[in-house]
Protein backbone atom coordinates (compact mmCIF):
# COMPACT_ATOMS: atom_id res chain seq x y z
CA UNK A 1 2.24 -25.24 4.97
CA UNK A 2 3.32 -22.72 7.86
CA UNK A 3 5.03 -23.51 10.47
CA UNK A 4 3.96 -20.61 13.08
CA UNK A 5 1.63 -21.18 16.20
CA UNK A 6 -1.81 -21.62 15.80
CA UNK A 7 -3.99 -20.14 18.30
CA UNK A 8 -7.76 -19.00 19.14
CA UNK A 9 -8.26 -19.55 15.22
CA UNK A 10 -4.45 -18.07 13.82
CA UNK A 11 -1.54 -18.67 12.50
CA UNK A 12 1.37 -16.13 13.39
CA UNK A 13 4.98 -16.60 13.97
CA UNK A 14 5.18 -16.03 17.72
CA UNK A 15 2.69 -15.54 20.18
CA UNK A 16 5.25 -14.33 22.40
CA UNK A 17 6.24 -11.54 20.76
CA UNK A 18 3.35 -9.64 21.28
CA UNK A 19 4.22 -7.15 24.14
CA UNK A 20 7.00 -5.64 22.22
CA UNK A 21 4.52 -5.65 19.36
CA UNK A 22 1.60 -4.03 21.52
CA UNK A 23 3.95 -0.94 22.26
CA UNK A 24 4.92 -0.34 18.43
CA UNK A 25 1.22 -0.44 18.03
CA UNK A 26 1.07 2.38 20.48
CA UNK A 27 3.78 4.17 19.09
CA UNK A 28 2.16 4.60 15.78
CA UNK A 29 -0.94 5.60 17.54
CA UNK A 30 0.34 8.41 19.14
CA UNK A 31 0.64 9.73 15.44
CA UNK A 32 -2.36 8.69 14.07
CA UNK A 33 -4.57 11.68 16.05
CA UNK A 34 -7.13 11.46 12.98
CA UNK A 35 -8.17 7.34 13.64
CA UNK A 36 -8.02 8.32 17.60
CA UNK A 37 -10.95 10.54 17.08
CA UNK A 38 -12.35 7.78 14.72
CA UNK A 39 -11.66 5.13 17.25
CA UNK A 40 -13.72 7.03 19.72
CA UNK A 41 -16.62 7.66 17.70
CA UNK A 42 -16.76 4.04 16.85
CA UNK A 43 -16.58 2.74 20.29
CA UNK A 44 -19.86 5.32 21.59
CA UNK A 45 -22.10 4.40 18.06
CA UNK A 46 -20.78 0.44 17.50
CA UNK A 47 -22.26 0.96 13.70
CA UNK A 48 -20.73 -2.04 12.87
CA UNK A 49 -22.22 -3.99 15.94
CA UNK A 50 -22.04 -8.00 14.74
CA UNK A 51 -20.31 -7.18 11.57
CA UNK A 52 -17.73 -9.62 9.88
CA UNK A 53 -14.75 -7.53 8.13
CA UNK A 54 -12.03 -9.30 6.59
CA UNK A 55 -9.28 -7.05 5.93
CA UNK A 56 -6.40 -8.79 3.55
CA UNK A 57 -3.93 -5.94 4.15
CA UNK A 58 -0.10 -5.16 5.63
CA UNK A 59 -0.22 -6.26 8.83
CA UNK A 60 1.80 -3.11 10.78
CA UNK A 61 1.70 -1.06 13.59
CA UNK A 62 -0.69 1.38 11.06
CA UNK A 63 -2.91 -1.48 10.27
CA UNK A 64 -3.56 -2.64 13.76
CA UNK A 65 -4.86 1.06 14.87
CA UNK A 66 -7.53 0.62 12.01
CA UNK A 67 -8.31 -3.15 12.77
CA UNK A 68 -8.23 -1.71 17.06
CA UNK A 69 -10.61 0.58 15.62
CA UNK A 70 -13.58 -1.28 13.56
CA UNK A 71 -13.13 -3.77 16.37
CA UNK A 72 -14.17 -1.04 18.39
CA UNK A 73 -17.21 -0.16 16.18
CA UNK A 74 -18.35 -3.75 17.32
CA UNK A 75 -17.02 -5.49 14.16
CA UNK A 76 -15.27 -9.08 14.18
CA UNK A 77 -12.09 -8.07 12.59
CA UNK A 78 -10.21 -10.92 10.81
CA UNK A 79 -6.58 -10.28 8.92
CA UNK A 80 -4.62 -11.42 6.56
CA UNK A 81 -1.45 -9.96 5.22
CA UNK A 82 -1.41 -8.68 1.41
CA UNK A 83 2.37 -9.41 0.84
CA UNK A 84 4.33 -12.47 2.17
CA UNK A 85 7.15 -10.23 3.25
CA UNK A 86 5.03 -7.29 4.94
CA UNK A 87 4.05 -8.96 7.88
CA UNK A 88 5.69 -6.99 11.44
CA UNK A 89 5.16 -10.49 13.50
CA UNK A 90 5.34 -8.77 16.48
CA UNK A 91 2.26 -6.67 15.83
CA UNK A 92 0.20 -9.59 14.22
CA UNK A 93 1.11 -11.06 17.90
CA UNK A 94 -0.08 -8.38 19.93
CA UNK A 95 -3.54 -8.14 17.78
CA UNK A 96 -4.03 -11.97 18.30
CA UNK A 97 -3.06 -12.23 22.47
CA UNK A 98 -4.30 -8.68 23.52
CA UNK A 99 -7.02 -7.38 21.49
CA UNK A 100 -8.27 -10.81 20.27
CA UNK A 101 -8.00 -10.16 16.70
CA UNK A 102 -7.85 -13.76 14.47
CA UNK A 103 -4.57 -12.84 12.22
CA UNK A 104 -3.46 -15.64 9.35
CA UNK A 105 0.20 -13.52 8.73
CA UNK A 106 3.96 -14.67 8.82
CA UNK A 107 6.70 -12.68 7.73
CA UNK A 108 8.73 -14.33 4.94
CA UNK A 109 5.54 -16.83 4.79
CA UNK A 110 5.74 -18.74 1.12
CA UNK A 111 3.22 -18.08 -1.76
CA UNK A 112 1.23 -21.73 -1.23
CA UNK A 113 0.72 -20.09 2.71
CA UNK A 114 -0.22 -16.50 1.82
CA UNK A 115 -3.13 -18.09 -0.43
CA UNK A 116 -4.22 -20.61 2.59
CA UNK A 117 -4.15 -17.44 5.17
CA UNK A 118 -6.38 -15.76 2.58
CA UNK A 119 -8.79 -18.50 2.42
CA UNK A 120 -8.65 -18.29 6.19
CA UNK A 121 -9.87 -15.18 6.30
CA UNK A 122 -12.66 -15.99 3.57
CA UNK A 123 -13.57 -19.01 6.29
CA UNK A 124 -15.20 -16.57 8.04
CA UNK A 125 -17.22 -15.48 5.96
CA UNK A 126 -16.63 -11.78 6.00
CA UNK A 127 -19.46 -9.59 5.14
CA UNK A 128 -17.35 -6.50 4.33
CA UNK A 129 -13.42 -6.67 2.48
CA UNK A 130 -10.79 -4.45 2.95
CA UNK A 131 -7.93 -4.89 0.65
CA UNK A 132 -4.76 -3.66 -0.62
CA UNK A 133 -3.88 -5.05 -4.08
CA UNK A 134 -7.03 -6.96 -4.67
CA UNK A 135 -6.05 -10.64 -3.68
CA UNK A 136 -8.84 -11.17 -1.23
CA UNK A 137 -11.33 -9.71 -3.66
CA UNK A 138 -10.10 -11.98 -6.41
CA UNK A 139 -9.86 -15.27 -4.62
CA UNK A 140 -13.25 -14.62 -3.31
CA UNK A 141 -14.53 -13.73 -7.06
CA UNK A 142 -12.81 -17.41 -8.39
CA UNK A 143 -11.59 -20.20 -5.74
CA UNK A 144 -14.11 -19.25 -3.45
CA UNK A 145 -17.46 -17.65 -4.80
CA UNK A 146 -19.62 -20.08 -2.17
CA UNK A 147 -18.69 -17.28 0.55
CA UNK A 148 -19.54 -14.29 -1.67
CA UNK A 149 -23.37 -14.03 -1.14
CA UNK A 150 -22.27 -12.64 2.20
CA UNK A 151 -20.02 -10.13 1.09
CA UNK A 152 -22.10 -6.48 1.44
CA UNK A 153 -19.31 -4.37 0.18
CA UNK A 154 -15.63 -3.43 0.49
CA UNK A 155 -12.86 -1.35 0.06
CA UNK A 156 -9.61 -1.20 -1.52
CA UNK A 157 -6.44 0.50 -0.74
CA UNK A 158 -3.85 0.78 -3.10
CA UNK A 159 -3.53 1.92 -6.90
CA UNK A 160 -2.83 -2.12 -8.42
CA UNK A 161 -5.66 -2.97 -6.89
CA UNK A 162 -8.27 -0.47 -8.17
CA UNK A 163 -6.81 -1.04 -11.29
CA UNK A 164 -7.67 -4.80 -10.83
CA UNK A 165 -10.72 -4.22 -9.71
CA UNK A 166 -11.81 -1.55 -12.93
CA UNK A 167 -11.14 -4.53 -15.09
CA UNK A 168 -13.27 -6.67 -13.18
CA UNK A 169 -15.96 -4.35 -13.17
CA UNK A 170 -15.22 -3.58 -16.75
CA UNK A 171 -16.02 -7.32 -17.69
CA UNK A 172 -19.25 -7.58 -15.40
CA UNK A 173 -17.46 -9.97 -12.68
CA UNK A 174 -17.36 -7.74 -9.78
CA UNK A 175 -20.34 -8.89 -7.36
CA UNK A 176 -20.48 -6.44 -4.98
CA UNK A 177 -20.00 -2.61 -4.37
CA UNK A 178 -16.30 -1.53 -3.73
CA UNK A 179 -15.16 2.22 -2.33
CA UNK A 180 -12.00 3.30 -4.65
CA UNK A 181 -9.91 4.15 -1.29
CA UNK A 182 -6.85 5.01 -2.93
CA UNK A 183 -8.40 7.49 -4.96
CA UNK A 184 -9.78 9.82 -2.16
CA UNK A 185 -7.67 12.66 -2.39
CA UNK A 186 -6.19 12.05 1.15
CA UNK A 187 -5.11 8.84 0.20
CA UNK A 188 -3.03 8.97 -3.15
CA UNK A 189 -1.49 13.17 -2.50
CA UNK A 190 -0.17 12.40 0.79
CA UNK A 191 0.32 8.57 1.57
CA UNK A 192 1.37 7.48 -2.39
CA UNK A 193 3.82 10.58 -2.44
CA UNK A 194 4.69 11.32 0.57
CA UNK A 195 4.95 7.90 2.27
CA UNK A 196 5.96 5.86 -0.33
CA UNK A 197 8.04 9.03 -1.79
CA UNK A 198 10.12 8.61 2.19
CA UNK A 199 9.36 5.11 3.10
CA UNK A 200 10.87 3.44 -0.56
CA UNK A 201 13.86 5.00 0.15
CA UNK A 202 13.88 4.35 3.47
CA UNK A 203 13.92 0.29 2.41
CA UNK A 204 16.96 1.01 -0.09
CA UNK A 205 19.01 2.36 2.63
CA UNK A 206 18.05 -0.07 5.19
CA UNK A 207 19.12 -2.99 3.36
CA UNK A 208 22.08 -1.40 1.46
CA UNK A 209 23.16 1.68 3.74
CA UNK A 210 24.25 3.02 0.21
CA UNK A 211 25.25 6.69 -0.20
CA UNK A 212 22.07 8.46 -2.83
CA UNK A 213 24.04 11.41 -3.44
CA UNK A 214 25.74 11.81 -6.72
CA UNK A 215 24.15 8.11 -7.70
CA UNK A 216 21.43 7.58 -10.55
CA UNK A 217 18.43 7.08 -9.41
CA UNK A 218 15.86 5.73 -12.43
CA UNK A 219 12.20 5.95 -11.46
CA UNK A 220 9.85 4.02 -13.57
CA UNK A 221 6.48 5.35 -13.64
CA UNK A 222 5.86 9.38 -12.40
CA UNK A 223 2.42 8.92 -11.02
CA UNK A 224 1.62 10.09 -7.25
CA UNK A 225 4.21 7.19 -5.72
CA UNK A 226 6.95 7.97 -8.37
CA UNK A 227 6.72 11.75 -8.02
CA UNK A 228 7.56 11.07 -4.24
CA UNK A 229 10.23 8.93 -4.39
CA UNK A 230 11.50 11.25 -7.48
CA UNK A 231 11.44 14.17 -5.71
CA UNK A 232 13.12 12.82 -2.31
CA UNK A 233 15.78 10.96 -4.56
CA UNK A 234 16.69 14.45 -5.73
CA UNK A 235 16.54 16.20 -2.07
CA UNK A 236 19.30 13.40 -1.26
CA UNK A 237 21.55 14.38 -3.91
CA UNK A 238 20.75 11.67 -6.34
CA UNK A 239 20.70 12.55 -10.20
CA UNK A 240 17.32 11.45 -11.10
CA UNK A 241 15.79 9.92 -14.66
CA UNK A 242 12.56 9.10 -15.12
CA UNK A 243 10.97 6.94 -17.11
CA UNK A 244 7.20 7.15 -18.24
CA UNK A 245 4.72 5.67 -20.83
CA UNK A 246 1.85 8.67 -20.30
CA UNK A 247 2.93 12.59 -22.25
CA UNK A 248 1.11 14.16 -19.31
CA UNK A 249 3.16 13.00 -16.78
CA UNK A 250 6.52 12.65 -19.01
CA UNK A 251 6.33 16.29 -19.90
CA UNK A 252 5.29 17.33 -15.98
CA UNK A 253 8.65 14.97 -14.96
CA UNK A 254 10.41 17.03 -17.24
CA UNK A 255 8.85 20.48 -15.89
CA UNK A 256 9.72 19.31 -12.56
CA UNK A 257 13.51 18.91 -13.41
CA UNK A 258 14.08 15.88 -14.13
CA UNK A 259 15.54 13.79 -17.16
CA UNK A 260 12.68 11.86 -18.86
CA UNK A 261 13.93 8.98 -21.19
CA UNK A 262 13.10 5.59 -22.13
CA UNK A 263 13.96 2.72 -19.97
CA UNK A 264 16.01 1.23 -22.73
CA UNK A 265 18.29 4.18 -22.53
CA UNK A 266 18.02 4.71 -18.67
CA UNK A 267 19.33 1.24 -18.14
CA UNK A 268 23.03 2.22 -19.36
CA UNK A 269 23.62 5.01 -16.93
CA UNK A 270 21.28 3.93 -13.61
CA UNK A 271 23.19 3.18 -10.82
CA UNK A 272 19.72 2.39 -8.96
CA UNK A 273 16.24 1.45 -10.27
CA UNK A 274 13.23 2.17 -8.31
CA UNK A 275 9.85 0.63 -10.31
CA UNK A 276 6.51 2.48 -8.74
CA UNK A 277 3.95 1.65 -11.77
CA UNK A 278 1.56 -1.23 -11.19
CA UNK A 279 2.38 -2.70 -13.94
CA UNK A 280 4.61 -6.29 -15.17
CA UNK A 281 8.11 -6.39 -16.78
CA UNK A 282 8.69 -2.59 -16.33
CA UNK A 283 12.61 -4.03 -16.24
CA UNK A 284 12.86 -6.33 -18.41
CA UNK A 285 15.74 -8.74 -20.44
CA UNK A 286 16.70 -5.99 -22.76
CA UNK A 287 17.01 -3.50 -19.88
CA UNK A 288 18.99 -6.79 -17.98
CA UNK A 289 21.50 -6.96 -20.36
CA UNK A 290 22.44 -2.97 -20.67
CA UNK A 291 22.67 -2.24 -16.63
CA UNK A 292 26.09 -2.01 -15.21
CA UNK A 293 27.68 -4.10 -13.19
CA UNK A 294 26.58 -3.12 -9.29
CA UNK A 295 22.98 -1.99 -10.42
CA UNK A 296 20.43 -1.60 -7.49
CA UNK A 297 16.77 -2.86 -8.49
CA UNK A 298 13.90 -2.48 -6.44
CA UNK A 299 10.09 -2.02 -6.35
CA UNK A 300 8.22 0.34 -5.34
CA UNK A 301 4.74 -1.03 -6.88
CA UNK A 302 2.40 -3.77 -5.49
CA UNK A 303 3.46 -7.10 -6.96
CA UNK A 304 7.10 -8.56 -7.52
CA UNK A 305 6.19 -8.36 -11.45
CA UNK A 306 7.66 -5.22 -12.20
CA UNK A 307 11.01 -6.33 -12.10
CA UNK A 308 11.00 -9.36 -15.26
CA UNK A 309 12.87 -11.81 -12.11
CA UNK A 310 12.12 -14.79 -14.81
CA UNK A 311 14.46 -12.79 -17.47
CA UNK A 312 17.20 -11.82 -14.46
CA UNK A 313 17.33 -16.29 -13.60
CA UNK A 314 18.02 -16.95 -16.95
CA UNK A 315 21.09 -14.94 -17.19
CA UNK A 316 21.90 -15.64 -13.69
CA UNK A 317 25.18 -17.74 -13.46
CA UNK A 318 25.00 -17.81 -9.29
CA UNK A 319 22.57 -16.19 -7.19
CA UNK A 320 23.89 -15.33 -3.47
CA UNK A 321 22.77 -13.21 -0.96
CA UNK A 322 25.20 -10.55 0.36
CA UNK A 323 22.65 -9.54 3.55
CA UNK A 324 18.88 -9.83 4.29
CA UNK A 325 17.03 -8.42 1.03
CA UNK A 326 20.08 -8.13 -0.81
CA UNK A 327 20.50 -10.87 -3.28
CA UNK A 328 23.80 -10.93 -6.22
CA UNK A 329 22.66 -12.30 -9.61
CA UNK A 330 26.02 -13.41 -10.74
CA UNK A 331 26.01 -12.97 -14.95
CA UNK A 332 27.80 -15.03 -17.54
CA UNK A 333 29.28 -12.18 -18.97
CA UNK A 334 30.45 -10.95 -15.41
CA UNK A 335 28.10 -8.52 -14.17
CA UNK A 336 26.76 -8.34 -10.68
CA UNK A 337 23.13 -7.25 -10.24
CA UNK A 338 21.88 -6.56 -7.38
CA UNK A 339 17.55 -7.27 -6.50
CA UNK A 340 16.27 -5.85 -3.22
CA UNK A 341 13.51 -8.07 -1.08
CA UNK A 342 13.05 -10.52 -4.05
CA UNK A 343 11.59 -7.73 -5.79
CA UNK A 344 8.29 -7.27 -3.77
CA UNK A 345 7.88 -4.12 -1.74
CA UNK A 346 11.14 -2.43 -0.70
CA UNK A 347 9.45 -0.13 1.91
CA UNK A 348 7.54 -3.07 3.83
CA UNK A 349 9.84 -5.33 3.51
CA UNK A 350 13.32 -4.46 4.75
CA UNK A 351 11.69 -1.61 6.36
CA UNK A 352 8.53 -0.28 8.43
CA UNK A 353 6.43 0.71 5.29
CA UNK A 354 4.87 4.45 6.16
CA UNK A 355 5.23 6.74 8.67
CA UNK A 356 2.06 6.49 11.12
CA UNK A 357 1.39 10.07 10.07
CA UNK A 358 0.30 9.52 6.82
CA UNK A 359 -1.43 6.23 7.39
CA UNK A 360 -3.54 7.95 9.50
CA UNK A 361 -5.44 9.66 6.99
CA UNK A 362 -5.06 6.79 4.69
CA UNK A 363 -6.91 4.29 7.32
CA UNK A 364 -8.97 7.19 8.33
CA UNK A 365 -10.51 6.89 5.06
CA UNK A 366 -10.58 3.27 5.09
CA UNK A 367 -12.74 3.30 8.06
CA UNK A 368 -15.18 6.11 7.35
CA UNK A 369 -15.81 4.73 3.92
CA UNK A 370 -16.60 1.26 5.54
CA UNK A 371 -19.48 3.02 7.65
CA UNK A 372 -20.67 4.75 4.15
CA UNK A 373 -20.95 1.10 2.21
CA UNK A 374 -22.90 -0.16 5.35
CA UNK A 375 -25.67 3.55 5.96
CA UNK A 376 -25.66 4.30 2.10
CA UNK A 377 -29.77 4.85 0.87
CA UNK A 378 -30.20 3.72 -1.54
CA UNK A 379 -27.31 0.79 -1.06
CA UNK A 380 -24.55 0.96 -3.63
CA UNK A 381 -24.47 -1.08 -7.02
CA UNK A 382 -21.64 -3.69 -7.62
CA UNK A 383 -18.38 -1.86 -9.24
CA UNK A 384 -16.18 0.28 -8.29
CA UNK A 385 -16.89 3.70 -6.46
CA UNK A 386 -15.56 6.78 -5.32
CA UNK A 387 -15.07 7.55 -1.98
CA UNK A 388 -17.51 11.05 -1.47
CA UNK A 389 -15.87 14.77 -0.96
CA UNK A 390 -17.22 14.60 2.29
CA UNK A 391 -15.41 12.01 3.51
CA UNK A 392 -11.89 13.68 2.47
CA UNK A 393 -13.25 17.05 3.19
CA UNK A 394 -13.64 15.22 6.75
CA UNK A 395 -10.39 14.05 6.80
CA UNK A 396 -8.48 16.89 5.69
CA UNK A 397 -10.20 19.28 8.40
CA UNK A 398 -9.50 16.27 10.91
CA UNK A 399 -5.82 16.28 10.09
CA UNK A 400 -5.06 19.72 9.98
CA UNK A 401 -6.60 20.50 13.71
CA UNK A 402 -4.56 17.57 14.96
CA UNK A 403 -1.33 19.78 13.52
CA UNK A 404 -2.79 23.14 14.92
CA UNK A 405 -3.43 24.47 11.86
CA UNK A 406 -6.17 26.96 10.98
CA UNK A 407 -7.69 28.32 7.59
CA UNK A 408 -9.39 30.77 6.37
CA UNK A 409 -13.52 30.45 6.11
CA UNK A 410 -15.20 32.29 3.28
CA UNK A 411 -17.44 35.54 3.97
CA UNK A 412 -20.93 36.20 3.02
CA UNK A 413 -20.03 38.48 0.12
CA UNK A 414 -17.11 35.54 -1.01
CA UNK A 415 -19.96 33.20 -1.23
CA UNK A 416 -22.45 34.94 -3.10
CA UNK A 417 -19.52 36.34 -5.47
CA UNK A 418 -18.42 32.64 -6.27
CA UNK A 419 -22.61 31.37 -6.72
CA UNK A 420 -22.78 34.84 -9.52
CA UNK A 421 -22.53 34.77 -12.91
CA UNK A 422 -23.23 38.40 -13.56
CA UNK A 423 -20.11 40.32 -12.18
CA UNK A 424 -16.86 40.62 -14.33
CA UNK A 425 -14.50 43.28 -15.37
């Protein structure tokens, strides 16, 4: 059970944190332009006048300007946090004492309270989800399917959990109609590689202050999230290898400059291990036992399953930890390996997460494809859907006026030449 203060229907760490937490709140906003404009659409239409949204999600400064703004729209917003570690306690009090906001999130919270905080938020009996990695959809789908009748639709944030909830659809146990989020183009380009590309190794250096230039850096995986954090390993100096299961993106790591090799092999010369796949035992024992002494791991991905941590106790002679999120697995044959934030989300948890920048297009989309699920004629089907063009067409435009940036509109004869089929060489 948690220990933090309950109040007006939470349960956060400190209620009294929440001024300093109200002006971090601000201080993303004032780079968020694109959910300002949202925001104040919402508050003059309320479309969501009397709705129940549930949102089972990081609970940052970001998060707060898109919960600030449904609540605006007129919804009862209810959160939760999506990883035990991601929580900014600070912020979860501000949303609870000054906007009003219930919030079941504690930093550092244990696995038995993350799944009662989730069940807290199901309590209410949300009619719309918001998720990022798919726990709120899943609990609602098994421990608690006597709240889904109310459930009109949701939406879901990150890559683990679209690829969750494509096998749920897949097997016909997805009730209700879900907007692929991370998918809009405006989501994965720009927050999977730029923000987690920045804010991964932002998380490394916070918690080791280690040098990346001249170090191996091995990225597992070279999808949008490992292409960042690839590509700003190498700006920093780093050597970088990556490691990939798909030819497509192998041979486009390779293109892009970097040495592609199995993980096997990679494990012998890494001095630091970045996982950003989605997947489970992406290091595992056999990897273990070839790392040198001194080897960095962390994760990039959504769950702490990427790193095998099962494999890394058995060889582990003492465990200690050198300084918050750094933790020494002492081995029998001598080695010291090193495991940042238990192996859940480096970027969350021993730093901020993203940059407000790119959250703000990310939540922009969150919000806008909300108000789709709710006016869409005819409604949507249960499974999983895209968000529409117009919606990241809408966002993009958004974006680039907030950065003063114009382009180019197509003439008459540009249109009617790209509609032809009857003009060539």
């Amino acid at each position: 059970m948690s220990t933090g203060v309950k109040r007006t229907g939470s349960d956060i760490a400190d209620r009294r944190l929440a001024e300093y937490g109200e002006q971090r709140i601000a201080w993303a906003a004032r780079e968020m332009p694109v959910m300002a404009q949202i925001h104040e659409r919402f508050a003059a239409e309320r479309p969501f006048d009397g709705l129940r949204i549930a949102g089972c999600l990081h609970v940052t400064s970001e998060t707060a300007n898109l919960a600030l703004a449904l609540q605006a729209g007129g919804a009862e917003v209810t959160l939760c946090a999506s990883n035990p570690l991601s929580t900014q306690d600070d912020v979860a009090a501000a949303l609870v004492e000054r906007a009003g906001i219930r919030v079941f999130a504690i930093k550092g919270e244990s696995n038995e309270t993350y799944y009662e905080h989730i069940h807290e938020a199901i309590d209410t009996r949300p009619q719309i989800t918001i998720d990022d990695g798919a726990d709120l959809v899943s609990t609602l789908h098994s421990d608690r399917r006597d709240a889904l009748d109310a459930v009109r639709g949701g939406c879901e944030e990150t890559t683990t959990g679209v690829i969750r909830l494509r096998a749920m659809a897949a097997d016909g146990a997805l009730a209700y109609p879900i907007m692929a989020v991370n998918d809009a183009a405006t989501k994965h380009f720009f927050d999977n590689r730029y923000g987690t590309g920045q804010s991964a190794l932002d998380g490394i250096i916070r918690a080791t202050n280690v040098l990346l230039a001249g170090k191996t850096v091995v990225v597992a995986g070279y999808g949008w999230c490992g292409r960042g954090v690839a590509s700003r390993a190498d700006g920093l100096g780093a050597q970088v290898i990556v490691t990939e299961v798909d030819p497509l993106r192998g041979l486009e790591a390779v293109m892009d400059g970097f040495r592609v090799m199995p993980m096997t092999g990679a494990a012998a010369e890494g001095d630091i291990f970045i996982t950003t796949t989605g997947d489970i035992h992406v290091i595992d024992e056999p990897h273990l036992a070839r790392m040198r002494s001194g080897a960095i791991m962390a994760n990039a991905g959504h769950f702490n399953h990427e790193i095998n941590l099962h494999a890394l106790a058995e060889i582990t002679e003492q465990q200690r930890e050198l300084k918050p999120y750094v933790t020494a697995h002492a081995t029998a044959d001598g080695r010291e390996l090193l495991v940042l934030a238990d192996g859940r989300l480096v970027n969350l948890s021993a730093a901020e997460g993203h940059p407000a920048s790119v959250m703000d297009m990310s939540f922009a989309n969150q919000a806008l494809a909300v108000e789709h699920l709710l006016r869409a004629d005819p409604a949507l089907e249960p499974g999983v859907h895209d968000v529409p063009n117009e919606i990241d067409q809408s966002v993009a435009r958004l974006k680039l006026a907030s950065m003063g940036v114009e382009l180019d509109a197509l003439t008459d004869e540009q249109r009617r030449y790209l509609s032809s089929w009857d003009e060539g060489t």
